[in-house]
Protein backbone atom coordinates (compact mmCIF):
# COMPACT_ATOMS: atom_id res chain seq x y z
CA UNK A 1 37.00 75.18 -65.41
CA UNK A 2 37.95 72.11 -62.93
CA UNK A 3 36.99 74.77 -59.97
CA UNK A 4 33.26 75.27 -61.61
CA UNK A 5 32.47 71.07 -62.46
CA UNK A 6 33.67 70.71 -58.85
CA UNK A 7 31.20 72.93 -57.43
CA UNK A 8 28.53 71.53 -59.73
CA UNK A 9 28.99 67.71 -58.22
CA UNK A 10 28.69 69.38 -54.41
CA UNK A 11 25.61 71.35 -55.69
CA UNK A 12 24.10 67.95 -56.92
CA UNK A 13 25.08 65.77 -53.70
CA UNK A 14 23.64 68.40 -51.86
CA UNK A 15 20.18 68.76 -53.35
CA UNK A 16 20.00 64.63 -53.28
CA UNK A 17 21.25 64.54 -49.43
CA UNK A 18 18.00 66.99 -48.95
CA UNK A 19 15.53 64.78 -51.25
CA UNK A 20 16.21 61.57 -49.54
CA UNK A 21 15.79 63.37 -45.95
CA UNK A 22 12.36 64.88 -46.99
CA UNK A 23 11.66 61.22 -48.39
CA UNK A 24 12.78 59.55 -44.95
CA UNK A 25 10.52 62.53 -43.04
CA UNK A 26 7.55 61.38 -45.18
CA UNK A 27 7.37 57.66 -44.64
CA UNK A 28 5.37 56.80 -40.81
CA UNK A 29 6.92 54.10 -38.48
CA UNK A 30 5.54 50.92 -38.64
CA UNK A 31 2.82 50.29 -36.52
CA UNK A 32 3.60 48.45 -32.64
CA UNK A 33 2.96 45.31 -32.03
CA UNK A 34 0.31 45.19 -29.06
CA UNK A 35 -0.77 41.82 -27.42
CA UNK A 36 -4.13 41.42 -27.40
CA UNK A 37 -7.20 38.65 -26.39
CA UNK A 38 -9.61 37.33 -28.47
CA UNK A 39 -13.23 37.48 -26.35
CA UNK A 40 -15.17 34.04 -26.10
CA UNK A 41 -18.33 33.07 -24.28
CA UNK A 42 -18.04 30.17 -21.84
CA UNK A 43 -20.28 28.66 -18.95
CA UNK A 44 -18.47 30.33 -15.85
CA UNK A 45 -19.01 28.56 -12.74
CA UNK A 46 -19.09 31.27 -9.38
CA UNK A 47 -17.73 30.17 -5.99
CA UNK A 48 -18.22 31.32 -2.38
CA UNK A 49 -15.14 30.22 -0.28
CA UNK A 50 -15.18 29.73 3.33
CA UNK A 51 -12.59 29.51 5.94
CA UNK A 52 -12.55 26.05 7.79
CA UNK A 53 -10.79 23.67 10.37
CA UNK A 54 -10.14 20.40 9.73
CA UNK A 55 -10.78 17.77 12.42
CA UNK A 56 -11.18 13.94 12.54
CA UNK A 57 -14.07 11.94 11.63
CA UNK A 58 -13.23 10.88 15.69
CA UNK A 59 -10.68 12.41 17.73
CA UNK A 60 -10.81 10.64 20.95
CA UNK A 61 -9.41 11.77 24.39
CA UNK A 62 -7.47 9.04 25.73
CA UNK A 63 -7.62 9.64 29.82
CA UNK A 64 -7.00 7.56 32.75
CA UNK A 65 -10.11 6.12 34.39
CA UNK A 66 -8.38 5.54 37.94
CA UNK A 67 -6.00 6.83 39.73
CA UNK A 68 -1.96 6.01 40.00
CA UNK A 69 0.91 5.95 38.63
CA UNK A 70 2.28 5.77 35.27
CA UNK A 71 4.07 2.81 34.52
CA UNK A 72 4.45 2.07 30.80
CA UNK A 73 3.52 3.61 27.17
CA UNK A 74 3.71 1.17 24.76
CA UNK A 75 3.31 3.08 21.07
CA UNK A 76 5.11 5.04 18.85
CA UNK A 77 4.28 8.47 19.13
CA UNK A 78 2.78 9.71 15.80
CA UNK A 79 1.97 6.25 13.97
CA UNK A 80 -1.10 4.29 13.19
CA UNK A 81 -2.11 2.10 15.76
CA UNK A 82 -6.01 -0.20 15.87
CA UNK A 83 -8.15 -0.56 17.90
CA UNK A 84 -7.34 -2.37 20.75
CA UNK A 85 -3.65 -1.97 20.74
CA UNK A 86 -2.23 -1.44 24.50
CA UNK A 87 -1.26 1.85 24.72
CA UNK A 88 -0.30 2.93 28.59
CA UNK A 89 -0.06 0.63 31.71
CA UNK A 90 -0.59 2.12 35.27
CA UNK A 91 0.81 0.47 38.52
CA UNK A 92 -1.65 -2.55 38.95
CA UNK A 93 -0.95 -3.64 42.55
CA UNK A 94 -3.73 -1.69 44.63
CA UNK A 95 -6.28 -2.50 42.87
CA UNK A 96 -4.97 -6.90 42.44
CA UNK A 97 -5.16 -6.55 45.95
CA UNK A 98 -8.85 -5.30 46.16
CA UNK A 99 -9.62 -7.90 43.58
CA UNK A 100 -7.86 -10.55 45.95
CA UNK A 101 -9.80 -9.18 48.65
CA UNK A 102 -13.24 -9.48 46.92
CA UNK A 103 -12.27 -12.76 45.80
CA UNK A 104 -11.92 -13.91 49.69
CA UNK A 105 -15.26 -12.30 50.21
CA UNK A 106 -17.03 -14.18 47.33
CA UNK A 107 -15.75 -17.59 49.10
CA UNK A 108 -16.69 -16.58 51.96
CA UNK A 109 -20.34 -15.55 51.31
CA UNK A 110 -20.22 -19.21 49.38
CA UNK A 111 -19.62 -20.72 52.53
CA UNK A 112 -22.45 -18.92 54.80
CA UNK A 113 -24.30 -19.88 51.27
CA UNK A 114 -23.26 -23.42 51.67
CA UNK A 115 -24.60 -23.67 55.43
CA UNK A 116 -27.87 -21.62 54.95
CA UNK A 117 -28.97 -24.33 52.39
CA UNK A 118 -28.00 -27.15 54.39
CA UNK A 119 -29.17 -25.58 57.46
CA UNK A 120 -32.54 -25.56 55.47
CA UNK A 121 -32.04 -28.98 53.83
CA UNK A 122 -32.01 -30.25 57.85
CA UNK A 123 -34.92 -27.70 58.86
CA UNK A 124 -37.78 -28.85 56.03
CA UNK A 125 -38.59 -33.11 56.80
CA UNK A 126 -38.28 -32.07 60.72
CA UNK A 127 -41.24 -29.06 60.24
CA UNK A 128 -42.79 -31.82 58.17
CA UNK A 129 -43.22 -33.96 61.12
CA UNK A 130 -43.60 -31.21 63.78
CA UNK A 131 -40.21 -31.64 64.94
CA UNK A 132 -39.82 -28.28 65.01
CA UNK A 133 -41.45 -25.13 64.58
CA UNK A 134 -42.63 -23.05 61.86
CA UNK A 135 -40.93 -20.52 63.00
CA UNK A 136 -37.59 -22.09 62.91
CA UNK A 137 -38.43 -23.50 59.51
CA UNK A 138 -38.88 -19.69 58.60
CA UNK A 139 -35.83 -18.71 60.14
CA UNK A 140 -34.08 -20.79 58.12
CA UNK A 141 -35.35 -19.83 54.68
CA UNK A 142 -34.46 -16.05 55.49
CA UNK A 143 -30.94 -17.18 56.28
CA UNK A 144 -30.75 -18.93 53.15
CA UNK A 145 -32.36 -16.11 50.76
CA UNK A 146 -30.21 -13.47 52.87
CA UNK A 147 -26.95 -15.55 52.31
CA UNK A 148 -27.94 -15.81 48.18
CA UNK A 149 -28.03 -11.97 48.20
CA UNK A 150 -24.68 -11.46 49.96
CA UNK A 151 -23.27 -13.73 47.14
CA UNK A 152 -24.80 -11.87 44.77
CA UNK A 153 -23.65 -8.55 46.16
CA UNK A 154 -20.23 -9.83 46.81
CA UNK A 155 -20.13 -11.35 43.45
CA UNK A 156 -20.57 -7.64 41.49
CA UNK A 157 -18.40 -6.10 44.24
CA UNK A 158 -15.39 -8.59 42.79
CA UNK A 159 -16.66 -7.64 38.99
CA UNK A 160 -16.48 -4.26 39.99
CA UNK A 161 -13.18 -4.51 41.30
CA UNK A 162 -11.62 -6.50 38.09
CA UNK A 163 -13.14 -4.13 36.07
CA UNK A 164 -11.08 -1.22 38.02
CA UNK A 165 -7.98 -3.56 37.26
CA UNK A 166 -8.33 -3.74 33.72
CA UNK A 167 -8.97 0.46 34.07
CA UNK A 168 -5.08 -0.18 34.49
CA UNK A 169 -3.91 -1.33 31.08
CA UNK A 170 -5.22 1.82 28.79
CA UNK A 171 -6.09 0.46 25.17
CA UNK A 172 -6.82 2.35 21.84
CA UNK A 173 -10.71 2.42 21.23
CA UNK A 174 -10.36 3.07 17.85
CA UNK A 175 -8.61 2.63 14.98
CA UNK A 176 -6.17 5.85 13.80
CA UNK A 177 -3.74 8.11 14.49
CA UNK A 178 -2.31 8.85 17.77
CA UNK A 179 -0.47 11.85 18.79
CA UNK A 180 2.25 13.28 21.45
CA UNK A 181 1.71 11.29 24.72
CA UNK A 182 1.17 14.27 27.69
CA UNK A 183 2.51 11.83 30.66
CA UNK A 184 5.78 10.44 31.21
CA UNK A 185 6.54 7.15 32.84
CA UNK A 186 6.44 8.14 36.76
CA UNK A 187 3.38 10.59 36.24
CA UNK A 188 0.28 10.12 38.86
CA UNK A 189 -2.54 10.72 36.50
CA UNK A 190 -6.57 10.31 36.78
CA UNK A 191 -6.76 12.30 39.63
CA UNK A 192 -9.99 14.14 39.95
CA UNK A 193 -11.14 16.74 39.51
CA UNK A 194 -8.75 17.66 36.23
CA UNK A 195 -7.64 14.57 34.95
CA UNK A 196 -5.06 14.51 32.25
CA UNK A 197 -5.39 13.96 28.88
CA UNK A 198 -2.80 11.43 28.60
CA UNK A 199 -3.05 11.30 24.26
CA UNK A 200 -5.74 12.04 21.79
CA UNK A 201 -6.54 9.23 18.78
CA UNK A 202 -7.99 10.56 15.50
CA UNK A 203 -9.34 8.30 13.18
CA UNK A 204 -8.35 10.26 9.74
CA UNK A 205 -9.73 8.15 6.63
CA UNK A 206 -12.68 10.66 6.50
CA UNK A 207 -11.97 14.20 7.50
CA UNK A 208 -14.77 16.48 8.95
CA UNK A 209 -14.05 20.82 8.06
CA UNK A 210 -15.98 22.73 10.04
CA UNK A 211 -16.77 26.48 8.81
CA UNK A 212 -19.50 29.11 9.54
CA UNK A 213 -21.55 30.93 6.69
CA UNK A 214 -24.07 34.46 6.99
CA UNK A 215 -27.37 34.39 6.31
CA UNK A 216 -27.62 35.43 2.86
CA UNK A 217 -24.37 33.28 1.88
CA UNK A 218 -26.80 30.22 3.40
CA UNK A 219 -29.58 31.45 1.15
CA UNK A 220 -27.54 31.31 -2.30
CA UNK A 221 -25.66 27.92 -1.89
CA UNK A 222 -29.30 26.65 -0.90
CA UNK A 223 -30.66 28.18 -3.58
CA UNK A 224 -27.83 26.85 -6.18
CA UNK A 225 -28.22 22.96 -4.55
CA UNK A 226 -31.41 23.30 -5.09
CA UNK A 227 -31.59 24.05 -8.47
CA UNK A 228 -28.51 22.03 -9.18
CA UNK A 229 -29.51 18.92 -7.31
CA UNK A 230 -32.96 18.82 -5.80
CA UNK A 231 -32.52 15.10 -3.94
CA UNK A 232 -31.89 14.95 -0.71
CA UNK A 233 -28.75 15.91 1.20
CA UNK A 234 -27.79 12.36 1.41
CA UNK A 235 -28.42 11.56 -1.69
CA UNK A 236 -26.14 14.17 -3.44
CA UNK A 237 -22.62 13.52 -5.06
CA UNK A 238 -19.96 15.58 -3.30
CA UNK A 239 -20.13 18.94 -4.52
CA UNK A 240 -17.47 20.95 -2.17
CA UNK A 241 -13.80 21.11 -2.92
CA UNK A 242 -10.97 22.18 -0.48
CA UNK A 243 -8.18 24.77 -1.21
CA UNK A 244 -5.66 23.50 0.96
CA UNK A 245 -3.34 26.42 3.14
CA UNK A 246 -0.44 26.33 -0.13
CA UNK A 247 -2.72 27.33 -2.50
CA UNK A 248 -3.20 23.82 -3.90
CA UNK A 249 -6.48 21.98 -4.66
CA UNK A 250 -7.42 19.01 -2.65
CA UNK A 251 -8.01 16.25 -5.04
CA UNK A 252 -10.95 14.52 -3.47
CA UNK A 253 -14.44 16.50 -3.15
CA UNK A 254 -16.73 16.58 -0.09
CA UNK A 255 -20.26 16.82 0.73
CA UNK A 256 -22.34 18.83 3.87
CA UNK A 257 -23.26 16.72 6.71
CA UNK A 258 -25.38 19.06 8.40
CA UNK A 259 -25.93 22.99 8.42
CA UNK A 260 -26.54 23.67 12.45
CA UNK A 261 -30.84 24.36 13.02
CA UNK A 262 -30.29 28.05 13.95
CA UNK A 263 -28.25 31.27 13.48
CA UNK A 264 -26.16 32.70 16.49
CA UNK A 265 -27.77 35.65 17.03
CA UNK A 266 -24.43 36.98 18.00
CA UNK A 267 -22.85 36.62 14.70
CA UNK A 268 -25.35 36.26 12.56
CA UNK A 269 -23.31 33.46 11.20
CA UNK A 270 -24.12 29.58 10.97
CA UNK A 271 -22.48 26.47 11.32
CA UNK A 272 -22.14 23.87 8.27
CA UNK A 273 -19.49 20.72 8.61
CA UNK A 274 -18.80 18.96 5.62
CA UNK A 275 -16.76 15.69 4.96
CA UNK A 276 -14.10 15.03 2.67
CA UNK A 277 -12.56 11.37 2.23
CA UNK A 278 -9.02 11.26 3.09
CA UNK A 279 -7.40 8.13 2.21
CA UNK A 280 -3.64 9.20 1.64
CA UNK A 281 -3.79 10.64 5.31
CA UNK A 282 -2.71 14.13 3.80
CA UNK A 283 -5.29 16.18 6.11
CA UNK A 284 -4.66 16.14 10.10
CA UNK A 285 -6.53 17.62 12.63
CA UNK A 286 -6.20 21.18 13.28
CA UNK A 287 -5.36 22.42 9.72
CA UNK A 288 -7.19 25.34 8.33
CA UNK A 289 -8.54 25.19 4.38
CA UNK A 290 -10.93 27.05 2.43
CA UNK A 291 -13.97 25.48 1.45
CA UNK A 292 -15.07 26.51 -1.93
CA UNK A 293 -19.28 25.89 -2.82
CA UNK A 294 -19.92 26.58 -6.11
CA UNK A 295 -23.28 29.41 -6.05
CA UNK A 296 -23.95 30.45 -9.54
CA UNK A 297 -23.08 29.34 -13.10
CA UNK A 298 -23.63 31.89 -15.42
CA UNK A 299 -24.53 31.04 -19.00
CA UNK A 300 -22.33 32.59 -22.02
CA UNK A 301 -20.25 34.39 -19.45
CA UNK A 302 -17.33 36.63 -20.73
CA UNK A 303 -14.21 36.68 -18.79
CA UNK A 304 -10.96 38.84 -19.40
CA UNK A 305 -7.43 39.26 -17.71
CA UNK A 306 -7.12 41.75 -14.50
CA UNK A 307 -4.44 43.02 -16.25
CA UNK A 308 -6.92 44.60 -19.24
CA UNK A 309 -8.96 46.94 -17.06
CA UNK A 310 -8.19 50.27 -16.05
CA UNK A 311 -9.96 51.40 -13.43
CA UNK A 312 -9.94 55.27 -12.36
CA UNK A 313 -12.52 56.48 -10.13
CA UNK A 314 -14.69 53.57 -10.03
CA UNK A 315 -15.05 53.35 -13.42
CA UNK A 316 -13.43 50.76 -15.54
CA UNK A 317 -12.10 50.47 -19.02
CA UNK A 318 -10.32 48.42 -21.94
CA UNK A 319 -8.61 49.27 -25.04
CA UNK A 320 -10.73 47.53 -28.10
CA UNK A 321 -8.83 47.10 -31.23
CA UNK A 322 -11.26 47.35 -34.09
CA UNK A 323 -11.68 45.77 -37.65
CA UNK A 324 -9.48 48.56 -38.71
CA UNK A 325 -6.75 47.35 -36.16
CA UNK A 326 -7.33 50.74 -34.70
CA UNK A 327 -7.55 51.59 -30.63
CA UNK A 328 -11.16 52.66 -28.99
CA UNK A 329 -11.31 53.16 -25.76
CA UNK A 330 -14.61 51.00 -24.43
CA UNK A 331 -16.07 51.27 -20.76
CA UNK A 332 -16.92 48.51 -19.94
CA UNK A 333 -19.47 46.86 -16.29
CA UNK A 334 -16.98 44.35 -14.54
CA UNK A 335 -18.52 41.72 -11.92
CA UNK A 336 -16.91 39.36 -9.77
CA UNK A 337 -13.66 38.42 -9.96
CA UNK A 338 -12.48 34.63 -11.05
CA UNK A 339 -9.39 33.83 -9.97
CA UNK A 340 -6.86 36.43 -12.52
CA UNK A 341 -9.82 37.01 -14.49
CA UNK A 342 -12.64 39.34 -14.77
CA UNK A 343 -16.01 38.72 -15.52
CA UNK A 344 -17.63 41.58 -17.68
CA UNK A 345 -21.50 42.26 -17.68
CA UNK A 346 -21.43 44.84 -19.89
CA UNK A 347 -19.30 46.46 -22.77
CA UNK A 348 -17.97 43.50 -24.73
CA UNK A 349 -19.10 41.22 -26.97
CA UNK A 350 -17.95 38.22 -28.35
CA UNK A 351 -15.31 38.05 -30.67
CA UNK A 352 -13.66 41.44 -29.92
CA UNK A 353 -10.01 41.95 -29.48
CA UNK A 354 -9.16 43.61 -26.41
CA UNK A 355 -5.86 44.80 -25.67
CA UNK A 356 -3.53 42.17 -23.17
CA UNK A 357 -0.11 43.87 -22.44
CA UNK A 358 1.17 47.35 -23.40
CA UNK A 359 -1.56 49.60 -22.14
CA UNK A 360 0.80 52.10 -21.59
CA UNK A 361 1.94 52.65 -24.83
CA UNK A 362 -1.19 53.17 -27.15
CA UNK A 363 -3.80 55.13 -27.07
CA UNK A 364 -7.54 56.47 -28.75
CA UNK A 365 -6.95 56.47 -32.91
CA UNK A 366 -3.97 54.72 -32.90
CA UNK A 367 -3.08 52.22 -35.23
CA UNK A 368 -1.42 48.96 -33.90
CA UNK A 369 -0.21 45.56 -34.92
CA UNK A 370 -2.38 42.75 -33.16
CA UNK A 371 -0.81 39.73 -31.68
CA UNK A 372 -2.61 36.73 -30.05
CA UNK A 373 -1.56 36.45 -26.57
CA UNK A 374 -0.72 32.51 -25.40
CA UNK A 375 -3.93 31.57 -24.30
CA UNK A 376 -2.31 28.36 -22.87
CA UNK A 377 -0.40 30.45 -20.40
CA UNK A 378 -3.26 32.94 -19.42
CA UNK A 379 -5.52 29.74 -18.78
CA UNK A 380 -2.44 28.48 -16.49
CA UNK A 381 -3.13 31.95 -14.64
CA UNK A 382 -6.72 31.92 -14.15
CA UNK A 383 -5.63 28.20 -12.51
């Protein structure tokens, strides 16, 4: 009797073992949790950047405008210096010797000066009286008129010579920056016919970029300027900004100066400079940026994450989740690209949910949990 109830309780525990497995096969997993982004319509601005190099508003050659040698420089290389400031001495003493010697000329030519007119202060009251001749009166005049020339002449001959002298004490013509000197102390420099370029001077509060543009890149940023600002060129607020070579944005924007009068026929390309203001001195000559123009703006523009499109064989497409928070596949027209984002002509409206992160793991029908991605952090990324 004991052997039969036994058997009935392992009878029982085994039919309610197999009940609760056929209940545990019945219920369905919970759906995943899939990341997704809400759609919205914004204004979204369209740039053209350009490769440029940064120069100087004036980047000055600093040479040696006679001949010798190198006696002094008198700057620290690499700092600001004004305009004026003595930056290189050459040896002095040839040339204070030609200026001595045109000196002694000028006194000289003073003293045949001196003579001519009293000569001709002696000759006038005696041709007066007949005393003497016209002719010697004549004379007399010509030696004074000739001996006021050769003052004259040997006057600009000494200004010439004291202007060679001060050729000898090089000074900056501008206010700025100057650079690595090329000469030493001891180096003959301003010989002809390659002089060297003892230092260059770049004055660096406004910064010119140069950069070159195709045709039909010209035509659209006209275009856009033109509809954006018709004024003049000179008259518009800086529109241009500068992405600087780490990726950062330059925090002051710039305007064109001039866009060259033809196209090289070479290249097809043009040449535009533009100037930026740089008063922290954070731009130096010879840098390389990208200018970025703003072309288009497109009105109620949609934009989406890279990362939401699937593209295979040209065609692209996003995972939708729909009102019943299930997945349809949607193929979508994608346009240019801004910055991590996508612009999308066609295939999404407004207000749909489109699928952010875990592409991998859902599919057509399926049902899925919806999260809001971080908006704050995707907005960070299209930055």
């Amino acid at each position: 009797m004991k052997l039969k109830f036994t058997g009935l309780i392992v009878c029982l525990s085994l039919v309610f073992v197999a009940c609760s497995e056929q209940k545990a096969e019945k219920a369905p997993p919970p759906p995943p949790e899939i990341s997704i982004v809400e759609i919205g319509a914004q204004d979204v601005p369209l740039y053209q950047e350009f490769v440029g190099e940064v120069s100087g508003l004036k980047d000055i050659a600093i040479r040696a405008r006679v001949e010798g040698f190198l006696e002094g420089v008198h700057f620290q290389e690499g700092a600001e210096i004004q305009k004026g400031d003595l930056l290189y001495t050459l040896e002095s003493q040839p040339f204070e010797e030609k200026v001595a010697a045109r000196m002694s000329a000028v006194a000289e030519e003073k003293t045949m000066l001196a003579k001519a007119r009293g000569d001709l202060d002696r000759y006038r009251p005696l041709a007066e009286i007949n005393a003497v001749s016209q002719s010697d009166l004549d004379e007399a005049v010509a030696a004074y008129e000739a001996s006021i020339s050769s003052v004259e002449a040997a006057e600009a001959n000494l200004r010439a010579s004291r202007i060679q002298l001060s050729y000898t004490k090089i000074r900056s013509p501008i206010d700025g920056i100057i650079g690595k000197t090329q000469a030493k102390v001891g180096d003959f420099v301003g010989k002809d016919p390659n002089p060297v370029i003892l230092n260059t001077v770049s004055q660096v509060d406004t910064i010119l970029v140069t950069f070159f543009i195709t045709e039909s890149q010209y035509l659209a940023v006209a275009r856009n300027l033109a509809q954006v600002d018709p004024q003049a060129p000179s008259k518009r607020e800086p529109n241009l900004e500068l992405i600087l070579i780490d990726g950062s944005l330059y925090g002051h924007k710039g305007k064109v100066d001039f866009v060259d009068r033809d196209v090289d026929t070479t290249t097809g390309a043009m040449l535009v400079q533009a100037s930026f203001p740089n008063p922290e001195k954070l731009l130096r000559p010879g840098q390389f940026a990208r200018v970025r123009v703003q072309v288009q703006k497109i009105k109620d523009g949609i934009l989406i994450p890279q990362r939401c499109v699937m593209e295979l064989q040209g065609l692209y497409n996003v995972f939708v989740v729909d009102t019943e928070n299930k997945i349809v596949t949607r193929e979508i027209s994608a346009g240019p690209k801004v910055g991590s984002f996508w612009l999308i002509e066609k295939g999404l409206k407004p207000g749909e949910k489109v699928v952010y992160e875990g592409l991998q793991k859902v599919k057509e029908g399926m049902t899925v949990n919806p999260t809001v991605a971080d908006l704050k952090s995707i907005d960070q990324e299209k930055e």
